[in-house]
C-alpha atoms as a PDB file:
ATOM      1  CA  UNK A   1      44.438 -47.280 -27.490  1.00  0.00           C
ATOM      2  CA  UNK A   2      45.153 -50.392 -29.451  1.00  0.00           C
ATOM      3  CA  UNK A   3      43.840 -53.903 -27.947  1.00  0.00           C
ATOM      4  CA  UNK A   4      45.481 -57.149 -29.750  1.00  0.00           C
ATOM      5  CA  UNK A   5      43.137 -60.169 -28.931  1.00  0.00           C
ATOM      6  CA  UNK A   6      44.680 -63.332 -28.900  1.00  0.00           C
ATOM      7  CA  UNK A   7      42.971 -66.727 -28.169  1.00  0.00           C
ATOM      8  CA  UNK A   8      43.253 -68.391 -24.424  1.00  0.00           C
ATOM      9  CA  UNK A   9      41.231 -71.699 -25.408  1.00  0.00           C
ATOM     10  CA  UNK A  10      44.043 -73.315 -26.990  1.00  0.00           C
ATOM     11  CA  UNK A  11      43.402 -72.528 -30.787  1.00  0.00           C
ATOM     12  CA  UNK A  12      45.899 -72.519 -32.875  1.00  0.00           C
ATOM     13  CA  UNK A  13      44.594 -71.574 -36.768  1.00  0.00           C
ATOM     14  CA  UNK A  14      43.914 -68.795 -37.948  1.00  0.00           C
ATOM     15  CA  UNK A  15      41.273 -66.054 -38.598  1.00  0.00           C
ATOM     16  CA  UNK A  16      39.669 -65.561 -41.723  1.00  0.00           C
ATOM     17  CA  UNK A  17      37.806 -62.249 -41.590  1.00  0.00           C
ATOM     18  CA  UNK A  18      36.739 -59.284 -44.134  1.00  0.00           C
ATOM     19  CA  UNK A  19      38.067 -56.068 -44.023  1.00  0.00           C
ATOM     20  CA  UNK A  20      34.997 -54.178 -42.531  1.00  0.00           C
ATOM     21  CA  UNK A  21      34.150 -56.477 -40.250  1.00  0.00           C
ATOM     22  CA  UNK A  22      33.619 -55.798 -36.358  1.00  0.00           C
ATOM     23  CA  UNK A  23      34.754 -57.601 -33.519  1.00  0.00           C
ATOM     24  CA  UNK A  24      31.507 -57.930 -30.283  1.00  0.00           C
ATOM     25  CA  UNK A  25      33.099 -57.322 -26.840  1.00  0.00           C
ATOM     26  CA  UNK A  26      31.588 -57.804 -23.494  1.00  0.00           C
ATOM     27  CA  UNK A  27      32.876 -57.174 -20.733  1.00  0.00           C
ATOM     28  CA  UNK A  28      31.878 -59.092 -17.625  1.00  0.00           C
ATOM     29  CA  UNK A  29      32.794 -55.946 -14.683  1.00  0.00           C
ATOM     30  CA  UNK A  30      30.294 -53.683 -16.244  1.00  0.00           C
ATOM     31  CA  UNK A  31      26.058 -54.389 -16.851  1.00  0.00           C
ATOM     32  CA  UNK A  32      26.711 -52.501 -20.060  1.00  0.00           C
ATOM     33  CA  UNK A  33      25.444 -53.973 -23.442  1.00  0.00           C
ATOM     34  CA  UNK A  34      28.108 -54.922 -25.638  1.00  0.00           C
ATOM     35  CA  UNK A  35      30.067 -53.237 -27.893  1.00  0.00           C
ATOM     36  CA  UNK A  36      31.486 -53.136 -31.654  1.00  0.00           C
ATOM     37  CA  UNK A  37      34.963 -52.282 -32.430  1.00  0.00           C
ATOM     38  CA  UNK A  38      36.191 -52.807 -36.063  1.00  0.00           C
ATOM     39  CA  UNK A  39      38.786 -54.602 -36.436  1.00  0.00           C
ATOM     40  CA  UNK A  40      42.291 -52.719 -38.119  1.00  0.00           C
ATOM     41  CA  UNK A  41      43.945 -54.737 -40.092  1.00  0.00           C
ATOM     42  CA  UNK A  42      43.567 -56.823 -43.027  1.00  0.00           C
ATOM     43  CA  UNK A  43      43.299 -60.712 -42.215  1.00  0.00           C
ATOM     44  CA  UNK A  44      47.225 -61.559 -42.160  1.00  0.00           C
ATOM     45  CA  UNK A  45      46.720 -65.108 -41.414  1.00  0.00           C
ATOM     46  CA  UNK A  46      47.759 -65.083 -37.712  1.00  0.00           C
ATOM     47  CA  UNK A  47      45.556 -65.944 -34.822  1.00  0.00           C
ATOM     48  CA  UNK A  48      45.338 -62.514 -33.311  1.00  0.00           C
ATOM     49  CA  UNK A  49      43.594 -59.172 -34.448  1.00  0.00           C
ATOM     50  CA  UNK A  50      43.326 -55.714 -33.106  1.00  0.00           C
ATOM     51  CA  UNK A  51      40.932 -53.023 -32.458  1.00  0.00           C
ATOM     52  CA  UNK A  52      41.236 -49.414 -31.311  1.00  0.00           C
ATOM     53  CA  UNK A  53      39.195 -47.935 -28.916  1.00  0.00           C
ATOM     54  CA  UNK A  54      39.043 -44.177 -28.386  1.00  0.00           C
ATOM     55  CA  UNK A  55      38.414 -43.019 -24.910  1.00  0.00           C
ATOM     56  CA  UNK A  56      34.801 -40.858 -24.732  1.00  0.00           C
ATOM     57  CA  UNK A  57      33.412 -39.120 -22.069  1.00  0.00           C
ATOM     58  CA  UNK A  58      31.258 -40.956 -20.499  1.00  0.00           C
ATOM     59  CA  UNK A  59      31.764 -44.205 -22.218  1.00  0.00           C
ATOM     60  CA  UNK A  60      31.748 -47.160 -19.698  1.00  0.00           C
ATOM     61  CA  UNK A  61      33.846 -48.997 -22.145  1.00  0.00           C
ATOM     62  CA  UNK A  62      35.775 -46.793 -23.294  1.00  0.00           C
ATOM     63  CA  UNK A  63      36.598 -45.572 -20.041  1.00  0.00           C
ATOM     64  CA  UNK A  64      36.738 -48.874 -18.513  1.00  0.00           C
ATOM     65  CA  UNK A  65      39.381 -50.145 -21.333  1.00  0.00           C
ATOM     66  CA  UNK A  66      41.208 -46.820 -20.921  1.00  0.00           C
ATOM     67  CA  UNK A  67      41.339 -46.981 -17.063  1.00  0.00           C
ATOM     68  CA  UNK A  68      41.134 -50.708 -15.573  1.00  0.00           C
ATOM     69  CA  UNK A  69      41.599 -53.295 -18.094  1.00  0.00           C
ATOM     70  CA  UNK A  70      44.940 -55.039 -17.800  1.00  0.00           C
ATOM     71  CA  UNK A  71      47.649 -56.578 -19.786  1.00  0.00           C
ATOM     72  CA  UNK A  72      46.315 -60.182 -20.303  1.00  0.00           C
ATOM     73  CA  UNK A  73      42.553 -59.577 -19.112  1.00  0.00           C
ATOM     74  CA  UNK A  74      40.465 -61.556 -20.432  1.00  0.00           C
ATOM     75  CA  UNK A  75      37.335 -60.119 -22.191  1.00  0.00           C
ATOM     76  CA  UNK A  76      34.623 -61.969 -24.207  1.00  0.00           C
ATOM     77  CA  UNK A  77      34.902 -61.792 -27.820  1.00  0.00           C
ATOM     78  CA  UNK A  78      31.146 -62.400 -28.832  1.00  0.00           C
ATOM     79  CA  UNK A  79      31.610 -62.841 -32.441  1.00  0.00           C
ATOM     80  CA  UNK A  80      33.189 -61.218 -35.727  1.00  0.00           C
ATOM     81  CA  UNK A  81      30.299 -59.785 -37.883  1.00  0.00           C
ATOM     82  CA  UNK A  82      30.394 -57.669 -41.172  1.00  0.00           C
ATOM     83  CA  UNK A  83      28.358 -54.661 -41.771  1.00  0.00           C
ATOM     84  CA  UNK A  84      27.539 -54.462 -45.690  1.00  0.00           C
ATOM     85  CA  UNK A  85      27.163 -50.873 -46.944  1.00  0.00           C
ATOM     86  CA  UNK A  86      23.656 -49.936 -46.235  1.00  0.00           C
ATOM     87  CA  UNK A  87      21.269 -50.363 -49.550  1.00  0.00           C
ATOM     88  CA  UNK A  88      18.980 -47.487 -51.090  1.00  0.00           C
END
């Protein structure tokens, strides 16, 4: 399933992100920790971006964004971060 994330705060510019980067979501319904999806596309100067999330078994989020989460829910986007390739 593909989530596009949009802002509801009013901003209007644009995000500037690096391919590799991950998106934090938490999600209020559930006591779960949050979670890191990466994001899909390249920054395309717009103010939306996407993530896919692939249903597991047992996943609360997963589940939960496969079962209950609506068109238009709002979720909390924690922050974008970038995981470098790990050193040796």
């Amino acid at each position: 399933m593909h989530l596009k994330f949009s802002p509801t705060d009013g901003y209007d510019g644009v995000f500037d992100y690096n391919p590799g980067q991950y998106l934090t979501l938490r999600i209020p319904e559930t006591e779960q920790a949050p979670r890191h999806y990466c994001l899909l596309r390249e920054p395309n100067a717009s103010n939306s971006f996407e993530v896919a999330v692939r249903r597991e078994e047992g996943g609360v989020y997963s589940n939960y964004i496969h079962d209950k989460l609506q068109v238009c829910a709002c979720v909390r986007a924690l922050s974008l971060i970038h995981i470098s390739e790990p050193t040796r």
